[in-house]
C-alpha atoms as a PDB file:
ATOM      1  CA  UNK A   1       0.000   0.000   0.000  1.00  0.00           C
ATOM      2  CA  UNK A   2       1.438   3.361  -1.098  1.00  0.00           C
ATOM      3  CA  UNK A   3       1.722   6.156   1.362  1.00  0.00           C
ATOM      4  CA  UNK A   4      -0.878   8.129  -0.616  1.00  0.00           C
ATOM      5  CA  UNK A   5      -3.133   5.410  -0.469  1.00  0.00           C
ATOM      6  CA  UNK A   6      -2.891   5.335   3.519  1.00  0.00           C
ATOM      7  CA  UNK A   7      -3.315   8.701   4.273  1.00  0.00           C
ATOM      8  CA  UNK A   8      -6.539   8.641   2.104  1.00  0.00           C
ATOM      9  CA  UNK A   9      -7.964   6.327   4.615  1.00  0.00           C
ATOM     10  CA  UNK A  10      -6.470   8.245   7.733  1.00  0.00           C
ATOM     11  CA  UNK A  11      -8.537  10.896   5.711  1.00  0.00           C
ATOM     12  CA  UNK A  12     -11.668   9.015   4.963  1.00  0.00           C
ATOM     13  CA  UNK A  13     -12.113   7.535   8.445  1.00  0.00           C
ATOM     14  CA  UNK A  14     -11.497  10.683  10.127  1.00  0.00           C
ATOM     15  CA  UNK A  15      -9.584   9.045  13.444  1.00  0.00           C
ATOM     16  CA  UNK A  16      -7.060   7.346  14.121  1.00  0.00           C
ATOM     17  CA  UNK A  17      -7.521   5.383  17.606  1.00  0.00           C
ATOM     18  CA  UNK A  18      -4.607   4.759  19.507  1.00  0.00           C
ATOM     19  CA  UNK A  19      -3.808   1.720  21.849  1.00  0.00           C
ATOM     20  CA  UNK A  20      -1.826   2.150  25.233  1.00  0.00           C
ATOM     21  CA  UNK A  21      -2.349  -1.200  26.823  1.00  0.00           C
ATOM     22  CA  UNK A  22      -0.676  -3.056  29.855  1.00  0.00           C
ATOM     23  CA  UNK A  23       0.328  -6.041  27.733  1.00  0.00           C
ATOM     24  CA  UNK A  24       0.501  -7.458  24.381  1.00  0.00           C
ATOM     25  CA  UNK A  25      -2.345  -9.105  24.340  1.00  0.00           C
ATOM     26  CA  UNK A  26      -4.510  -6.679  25.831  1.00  0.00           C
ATOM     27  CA  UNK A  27      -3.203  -4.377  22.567  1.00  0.00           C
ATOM     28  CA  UNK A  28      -4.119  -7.409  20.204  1.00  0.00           C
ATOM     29  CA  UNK A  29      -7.285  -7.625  21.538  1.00  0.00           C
ATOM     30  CA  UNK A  30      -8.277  -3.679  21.548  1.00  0.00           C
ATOM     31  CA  UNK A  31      -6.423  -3.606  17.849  1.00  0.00           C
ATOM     32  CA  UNK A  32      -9.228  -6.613  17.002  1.00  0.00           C
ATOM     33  CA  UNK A  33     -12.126  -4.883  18.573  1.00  0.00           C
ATOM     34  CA  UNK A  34     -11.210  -1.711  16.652  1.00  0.00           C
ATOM     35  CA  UNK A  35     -11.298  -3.555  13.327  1.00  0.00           C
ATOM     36  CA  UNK A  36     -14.319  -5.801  13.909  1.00  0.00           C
ATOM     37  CA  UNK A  37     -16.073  -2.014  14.991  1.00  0.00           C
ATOM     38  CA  UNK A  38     -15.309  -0.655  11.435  1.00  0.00           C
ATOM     39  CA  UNK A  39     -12.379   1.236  12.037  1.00  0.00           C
ATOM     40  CA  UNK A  40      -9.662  -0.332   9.408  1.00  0.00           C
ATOM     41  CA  UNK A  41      -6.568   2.011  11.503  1.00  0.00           C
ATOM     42  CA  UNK A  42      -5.182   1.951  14.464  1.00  0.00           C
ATOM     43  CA  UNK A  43      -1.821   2.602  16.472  1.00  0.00           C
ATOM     44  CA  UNK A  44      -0.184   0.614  18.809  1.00  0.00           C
ATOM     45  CA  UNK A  45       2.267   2.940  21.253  1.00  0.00           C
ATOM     46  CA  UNK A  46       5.256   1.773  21.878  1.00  0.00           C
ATOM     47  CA  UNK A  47       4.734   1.837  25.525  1.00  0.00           C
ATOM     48  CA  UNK A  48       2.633  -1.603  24.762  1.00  0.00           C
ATOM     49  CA  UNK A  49       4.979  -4.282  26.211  1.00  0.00           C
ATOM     50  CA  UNK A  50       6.127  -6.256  22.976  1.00  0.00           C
ATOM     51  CA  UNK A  51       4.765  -3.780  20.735  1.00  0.00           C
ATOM     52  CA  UNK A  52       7.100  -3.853  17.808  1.00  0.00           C
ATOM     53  CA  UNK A  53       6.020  -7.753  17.855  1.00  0.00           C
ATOM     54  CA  UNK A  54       2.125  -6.224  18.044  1.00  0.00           C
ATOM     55  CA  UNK A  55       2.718  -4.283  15.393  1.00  0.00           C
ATOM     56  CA  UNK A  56       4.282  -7.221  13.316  1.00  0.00           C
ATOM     57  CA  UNK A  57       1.581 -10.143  13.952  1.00  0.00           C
ATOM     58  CA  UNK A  58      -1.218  -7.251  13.306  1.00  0.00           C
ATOM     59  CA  UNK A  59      -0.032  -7.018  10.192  1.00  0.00           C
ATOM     60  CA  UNK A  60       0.772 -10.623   9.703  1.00  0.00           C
ATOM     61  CA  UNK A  61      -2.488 -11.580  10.531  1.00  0.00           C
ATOM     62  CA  UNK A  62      -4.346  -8.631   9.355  1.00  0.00           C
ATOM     63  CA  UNK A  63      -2.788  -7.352   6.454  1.00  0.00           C
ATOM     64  CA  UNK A  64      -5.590  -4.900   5.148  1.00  0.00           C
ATOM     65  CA  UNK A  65      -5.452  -3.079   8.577  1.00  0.00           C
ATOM     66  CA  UNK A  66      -3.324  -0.583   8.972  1.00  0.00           C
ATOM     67  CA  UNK A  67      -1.098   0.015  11.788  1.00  0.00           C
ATOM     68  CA  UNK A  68       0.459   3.152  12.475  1.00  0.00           C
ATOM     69  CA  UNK A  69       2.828   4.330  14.268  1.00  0.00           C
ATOM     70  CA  UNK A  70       5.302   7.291  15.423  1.00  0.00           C
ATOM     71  CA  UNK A  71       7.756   8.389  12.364  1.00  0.00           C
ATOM     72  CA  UNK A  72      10.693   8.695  14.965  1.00  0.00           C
ATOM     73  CA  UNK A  73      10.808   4.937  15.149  1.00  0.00           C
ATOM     74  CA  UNK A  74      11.004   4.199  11.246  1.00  0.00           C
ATOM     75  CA  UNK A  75      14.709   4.762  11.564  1.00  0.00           C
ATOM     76  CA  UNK A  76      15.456   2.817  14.983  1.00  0.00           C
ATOM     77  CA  UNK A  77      13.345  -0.603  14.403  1.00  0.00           C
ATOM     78  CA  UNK A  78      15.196  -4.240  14.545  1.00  0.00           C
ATOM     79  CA  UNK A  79      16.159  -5.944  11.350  1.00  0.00           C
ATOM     80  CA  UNK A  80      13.000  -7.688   9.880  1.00  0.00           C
ATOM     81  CA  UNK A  81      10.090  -5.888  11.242  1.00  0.00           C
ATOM     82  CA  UNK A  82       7.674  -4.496   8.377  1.00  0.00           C
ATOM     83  CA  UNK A  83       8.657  -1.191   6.546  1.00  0.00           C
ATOM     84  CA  UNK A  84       6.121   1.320   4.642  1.00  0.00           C
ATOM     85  CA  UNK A  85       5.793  -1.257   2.020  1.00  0.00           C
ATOM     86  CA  UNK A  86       4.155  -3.606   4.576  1.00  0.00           C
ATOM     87  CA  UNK A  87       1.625  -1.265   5.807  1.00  0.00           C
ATOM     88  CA  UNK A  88       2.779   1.234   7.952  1.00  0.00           C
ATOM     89  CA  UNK A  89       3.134   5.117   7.551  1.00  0.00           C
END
């Protein structure tokens, strides 16, 4: 998905919900309840225990849903995590 193509549906949906949650799984499981309510965007902080491995089964197992998250970390993320390309802005 090209960048344009992502911030047309930052710009469609109007929001873009962001999860700060205790644990992994309680991220998964907000990032799930987001998409099953309609909302195909969400980001995952990186205050979320695990969250760069969120991030990476979200879009593993979710591909159409996009996962945002803050620009600062594009630069600083661990060999093999998803880039632009792969869904993220």
């Amino acid at each position: 998905m090209k960048k344009q193509e992502v911030r047309a549906i930052i710009e469609r949906v109007g929001i873009v919900p962001v999860i700060r949650a205790a644990s992994a799984e309680e991220a998964r499981f907000a990032a799930d309840c987001v998409r099953r309510g309609g909302v195909p965007i969400v980001e995952i902080t990186m205050t979320v225990p695990g969250a760069v491995e969120v991030i990476r089964e979200l879009v593993k197992a979710m591909p159409r849903f996009l996962s945002v998250r803050e620009r600062c970390w594009m630069k600083n993320l661990p060999a093999g995590v998803p880039t632009p390309a792969h869904n993220f802005l």
